[in-house]
N, C-alpha and C. Protein backbone atom coordinates (compact mmCIF):
# COMPACT_ATOMS: atom_id res chain seq x y z
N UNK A 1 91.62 102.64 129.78
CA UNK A 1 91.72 101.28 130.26
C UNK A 1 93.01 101.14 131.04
N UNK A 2 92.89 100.73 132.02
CA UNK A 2 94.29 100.81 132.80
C UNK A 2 94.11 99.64 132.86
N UNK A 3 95.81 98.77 132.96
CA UNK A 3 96.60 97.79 132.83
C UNK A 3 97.31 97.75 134.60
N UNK A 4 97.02 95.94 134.78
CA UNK A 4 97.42 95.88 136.47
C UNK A 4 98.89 95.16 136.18
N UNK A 5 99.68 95.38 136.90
CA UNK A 5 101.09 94.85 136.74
C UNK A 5 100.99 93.64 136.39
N UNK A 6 100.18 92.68 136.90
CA UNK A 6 99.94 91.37 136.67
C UNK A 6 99.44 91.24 135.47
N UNK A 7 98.63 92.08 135.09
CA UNK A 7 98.08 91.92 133.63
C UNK A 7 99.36 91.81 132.73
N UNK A 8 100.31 93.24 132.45
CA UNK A 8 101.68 92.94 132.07
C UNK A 8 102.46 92.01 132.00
N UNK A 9 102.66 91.57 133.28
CA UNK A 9 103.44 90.21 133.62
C UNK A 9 102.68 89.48 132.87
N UNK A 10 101.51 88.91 132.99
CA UNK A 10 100.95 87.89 132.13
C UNK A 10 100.93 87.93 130.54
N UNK A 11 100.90 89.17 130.10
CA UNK A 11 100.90 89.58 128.68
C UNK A 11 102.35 89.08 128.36
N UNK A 12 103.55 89.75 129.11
CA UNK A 12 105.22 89.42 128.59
C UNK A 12 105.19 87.87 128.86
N UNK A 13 104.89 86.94 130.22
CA UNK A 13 105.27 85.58 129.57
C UNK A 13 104.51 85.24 128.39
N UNK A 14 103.16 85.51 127.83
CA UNK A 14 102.66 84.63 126.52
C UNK A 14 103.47 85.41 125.54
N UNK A 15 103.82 86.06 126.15
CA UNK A 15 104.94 86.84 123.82
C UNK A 15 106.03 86.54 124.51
N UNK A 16 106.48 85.72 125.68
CA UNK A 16 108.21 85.13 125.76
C UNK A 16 109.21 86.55 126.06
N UNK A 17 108.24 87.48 126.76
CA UNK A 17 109.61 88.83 126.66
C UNK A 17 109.94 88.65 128.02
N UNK A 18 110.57 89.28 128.62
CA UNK A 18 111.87 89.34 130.21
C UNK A 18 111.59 90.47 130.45
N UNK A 19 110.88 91.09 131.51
CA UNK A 19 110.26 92.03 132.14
C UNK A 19 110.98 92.08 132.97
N UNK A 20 112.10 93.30 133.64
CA UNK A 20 112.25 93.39 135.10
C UNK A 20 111.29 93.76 135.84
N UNK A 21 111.24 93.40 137.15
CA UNK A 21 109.94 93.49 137.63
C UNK A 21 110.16 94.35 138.72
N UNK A 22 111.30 95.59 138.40
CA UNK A 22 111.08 96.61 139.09
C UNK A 22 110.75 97.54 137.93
N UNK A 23 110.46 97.08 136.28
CA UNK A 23 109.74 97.87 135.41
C UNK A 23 108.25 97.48 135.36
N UNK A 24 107.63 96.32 135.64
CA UNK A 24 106.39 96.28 135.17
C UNK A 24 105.59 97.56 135.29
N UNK A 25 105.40 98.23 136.28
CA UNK A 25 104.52 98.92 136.89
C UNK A 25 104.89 100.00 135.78
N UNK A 26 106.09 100.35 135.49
CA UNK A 26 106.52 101.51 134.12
C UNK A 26 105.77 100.86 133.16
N UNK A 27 105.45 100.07 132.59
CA UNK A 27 105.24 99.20 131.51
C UNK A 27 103.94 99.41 131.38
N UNK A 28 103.37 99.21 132.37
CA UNK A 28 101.87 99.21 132.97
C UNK A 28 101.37 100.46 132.90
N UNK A 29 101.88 101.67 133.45
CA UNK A 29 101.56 102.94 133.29
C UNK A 29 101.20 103.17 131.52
N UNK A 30 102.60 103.13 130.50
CA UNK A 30 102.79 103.80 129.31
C UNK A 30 101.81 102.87 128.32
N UNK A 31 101.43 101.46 128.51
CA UNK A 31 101.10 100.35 128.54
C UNK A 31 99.29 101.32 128.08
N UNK A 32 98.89 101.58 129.40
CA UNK A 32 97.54 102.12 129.74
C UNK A 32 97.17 103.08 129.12
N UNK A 33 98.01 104.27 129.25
CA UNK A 33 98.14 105.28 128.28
C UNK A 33 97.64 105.30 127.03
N UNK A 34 98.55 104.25 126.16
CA UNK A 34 98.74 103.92 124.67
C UNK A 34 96.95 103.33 124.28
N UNK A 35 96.41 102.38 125.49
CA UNK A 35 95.21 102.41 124.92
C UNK A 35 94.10 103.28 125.51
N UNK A 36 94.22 104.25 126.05
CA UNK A 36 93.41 105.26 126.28
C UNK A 36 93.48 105.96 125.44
N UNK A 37 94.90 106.06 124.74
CA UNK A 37 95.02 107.46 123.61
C UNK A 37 93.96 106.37 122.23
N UNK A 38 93.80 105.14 122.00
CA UNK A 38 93.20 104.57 120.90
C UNK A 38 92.06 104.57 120.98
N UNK A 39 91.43 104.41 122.65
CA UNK A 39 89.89 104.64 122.38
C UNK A 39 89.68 106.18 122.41
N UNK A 40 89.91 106.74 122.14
CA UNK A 40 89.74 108.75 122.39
C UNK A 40 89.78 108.42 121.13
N UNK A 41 90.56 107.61 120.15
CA UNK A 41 90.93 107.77 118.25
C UNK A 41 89.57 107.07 118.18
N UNK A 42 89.32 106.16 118.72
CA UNK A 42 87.95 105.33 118.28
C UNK A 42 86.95 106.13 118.57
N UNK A 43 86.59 107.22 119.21
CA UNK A 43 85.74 107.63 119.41
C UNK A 43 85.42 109.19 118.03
N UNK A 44 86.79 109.24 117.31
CA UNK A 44 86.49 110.29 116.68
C UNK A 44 85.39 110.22 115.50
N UNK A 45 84.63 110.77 115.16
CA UNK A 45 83.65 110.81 113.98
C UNK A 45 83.85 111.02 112.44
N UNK A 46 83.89 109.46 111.95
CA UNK A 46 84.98 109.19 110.76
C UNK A 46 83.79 109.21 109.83
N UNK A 47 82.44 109.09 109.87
CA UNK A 47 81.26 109.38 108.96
C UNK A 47 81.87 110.47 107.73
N UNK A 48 81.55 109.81 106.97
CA UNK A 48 82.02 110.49 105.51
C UNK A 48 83.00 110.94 104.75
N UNK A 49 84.27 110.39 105.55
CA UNK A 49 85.72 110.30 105.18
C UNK A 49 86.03 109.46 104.70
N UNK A 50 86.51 109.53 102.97
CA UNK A 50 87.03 108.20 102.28
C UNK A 50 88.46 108.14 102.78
N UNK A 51 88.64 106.77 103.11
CA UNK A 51 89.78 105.94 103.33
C UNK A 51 91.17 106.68 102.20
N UNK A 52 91.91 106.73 102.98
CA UNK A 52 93.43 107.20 102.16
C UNK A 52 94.43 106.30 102.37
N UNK A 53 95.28 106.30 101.43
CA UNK A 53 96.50 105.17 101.66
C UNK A 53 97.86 106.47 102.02
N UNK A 54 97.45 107.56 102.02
CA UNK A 54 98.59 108.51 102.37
C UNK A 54 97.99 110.00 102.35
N UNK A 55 98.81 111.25 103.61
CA UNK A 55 97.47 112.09 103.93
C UNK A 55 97.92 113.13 102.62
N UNK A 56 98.54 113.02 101.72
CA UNK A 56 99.41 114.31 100.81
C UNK A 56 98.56 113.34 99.63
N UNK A 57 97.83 114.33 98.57
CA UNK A 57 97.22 114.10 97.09
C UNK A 57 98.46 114.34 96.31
N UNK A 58 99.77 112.95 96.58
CA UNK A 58 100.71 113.41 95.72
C UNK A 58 101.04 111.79 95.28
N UNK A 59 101.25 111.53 93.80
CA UNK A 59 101.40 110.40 92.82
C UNK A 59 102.70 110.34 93.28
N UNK A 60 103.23 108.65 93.45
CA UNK A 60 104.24 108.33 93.53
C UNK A 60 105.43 108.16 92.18
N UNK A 61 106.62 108.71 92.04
CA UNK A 61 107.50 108.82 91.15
C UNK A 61 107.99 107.62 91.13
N UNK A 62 107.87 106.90 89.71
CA UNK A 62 108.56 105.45 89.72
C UNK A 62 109.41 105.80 88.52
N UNK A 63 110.58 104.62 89.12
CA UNK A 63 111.41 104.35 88.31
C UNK A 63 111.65 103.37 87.31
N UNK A 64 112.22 102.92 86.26
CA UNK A 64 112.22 102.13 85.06
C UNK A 64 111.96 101.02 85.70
N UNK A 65 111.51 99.91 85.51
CA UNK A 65 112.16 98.54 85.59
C UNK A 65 112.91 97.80 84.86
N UNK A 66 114.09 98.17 85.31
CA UNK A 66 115.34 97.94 84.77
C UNK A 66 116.20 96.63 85.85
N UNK A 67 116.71 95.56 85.14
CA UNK A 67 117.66 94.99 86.06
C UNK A 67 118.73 95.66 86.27
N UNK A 68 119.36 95.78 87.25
CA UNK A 68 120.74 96.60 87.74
C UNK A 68 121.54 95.55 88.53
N UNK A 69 121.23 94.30 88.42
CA UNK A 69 122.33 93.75 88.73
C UNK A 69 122.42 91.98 88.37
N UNK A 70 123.38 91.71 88.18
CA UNK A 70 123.49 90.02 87.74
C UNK A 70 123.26 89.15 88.04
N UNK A 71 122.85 88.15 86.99
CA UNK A 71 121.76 86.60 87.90
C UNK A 71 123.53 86.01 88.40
N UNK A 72 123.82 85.59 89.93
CA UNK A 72 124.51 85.27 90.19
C UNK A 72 124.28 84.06 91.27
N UNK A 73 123.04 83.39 91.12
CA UNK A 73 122.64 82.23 91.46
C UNK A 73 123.79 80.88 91.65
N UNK A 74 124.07 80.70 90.68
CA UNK A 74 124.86 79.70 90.69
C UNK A 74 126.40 79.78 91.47
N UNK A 75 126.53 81.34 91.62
CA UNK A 75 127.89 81.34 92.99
C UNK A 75 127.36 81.25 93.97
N UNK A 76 126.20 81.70 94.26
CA UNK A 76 125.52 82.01 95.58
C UNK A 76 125.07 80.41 96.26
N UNK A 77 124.72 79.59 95.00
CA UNK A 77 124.17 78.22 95.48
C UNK A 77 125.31 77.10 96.31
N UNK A 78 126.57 77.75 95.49
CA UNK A 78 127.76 76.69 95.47
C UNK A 78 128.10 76.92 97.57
N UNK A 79 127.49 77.59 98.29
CA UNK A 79 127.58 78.06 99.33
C UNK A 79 126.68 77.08 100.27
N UNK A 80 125.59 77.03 99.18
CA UNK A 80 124.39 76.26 100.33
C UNK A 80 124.84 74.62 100.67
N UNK A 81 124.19 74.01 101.38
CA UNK A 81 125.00 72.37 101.60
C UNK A 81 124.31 71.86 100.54
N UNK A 82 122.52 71.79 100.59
CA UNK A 82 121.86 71.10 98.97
C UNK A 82 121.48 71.64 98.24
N UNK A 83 121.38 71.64 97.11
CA UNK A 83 120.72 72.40 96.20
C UNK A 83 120.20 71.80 94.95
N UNK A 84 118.85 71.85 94.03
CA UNK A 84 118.72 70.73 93.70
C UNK A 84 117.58 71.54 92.52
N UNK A 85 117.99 71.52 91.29
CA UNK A 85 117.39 72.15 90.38
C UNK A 85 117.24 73.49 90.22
N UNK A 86 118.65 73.99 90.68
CA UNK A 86 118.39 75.35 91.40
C UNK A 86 117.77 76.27 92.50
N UNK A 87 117.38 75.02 93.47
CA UNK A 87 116.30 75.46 94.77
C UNK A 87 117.25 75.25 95.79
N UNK A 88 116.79 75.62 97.25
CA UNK A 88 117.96 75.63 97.96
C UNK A 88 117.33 74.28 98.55
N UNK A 89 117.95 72.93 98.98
CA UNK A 89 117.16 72.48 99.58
C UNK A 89 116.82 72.55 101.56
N UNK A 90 115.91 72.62 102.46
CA UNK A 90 115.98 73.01 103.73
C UNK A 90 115.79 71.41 104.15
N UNK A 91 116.24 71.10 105.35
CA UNK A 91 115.49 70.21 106.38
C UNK A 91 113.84 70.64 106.54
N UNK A 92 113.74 69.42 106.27
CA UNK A 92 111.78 69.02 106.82
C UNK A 92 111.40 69.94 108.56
N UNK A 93 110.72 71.13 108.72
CA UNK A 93 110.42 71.29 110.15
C UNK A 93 109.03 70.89 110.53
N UNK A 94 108.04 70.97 109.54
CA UNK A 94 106.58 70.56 110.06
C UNK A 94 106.25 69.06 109.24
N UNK A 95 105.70 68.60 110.13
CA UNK A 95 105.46 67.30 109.33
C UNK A 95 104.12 66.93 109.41
């Protein structure tokens, strides 16, 4: 799937990024690439492969759950401007 500079440009203003626009066309190239290399992955034949959360048959080593360090809430609060039953309080943003 190849990507037109304009396509780029239009993609960076809706996510708010700053494109020089003696890079788009770089952007656009590596851009194109990245989803040509995903449909070649989409095309591989995944029939009868169970799903893995990691490619090594190796159990993760855990450690105790142990606290290792002190409830220190109440210095940490004396910092914030409100605080109010032990919560921090924020300004209202959605209403």
């Amino acid at each position: 799937m190849a990507l037109k500079p304009e396509d780029v440009a239009a993609i960076a203003h809706l996510a708010r990024l700053e494109i020089r626009d003696e890079d788009v066309s770089s952007y656009a190239d590596n851009l194109s690439r990245i989803l040509d290399f995903v449909q070649q992955l989409e095309r591989a034949d995944t029939e009868g492969v169970a799903p893995m959360a990691h490619p090594l048959a190796m159990s993760q080593r855990l450690r105790a759950d142990e606290v290792t360090e002190q409830d220190q809430r109440e210095r940490f609060q004396q910092n914030a401007p409100q605080v109010e039953a032990g919560l921090y309080l924020v300004p209202k943003v959605i209403e």
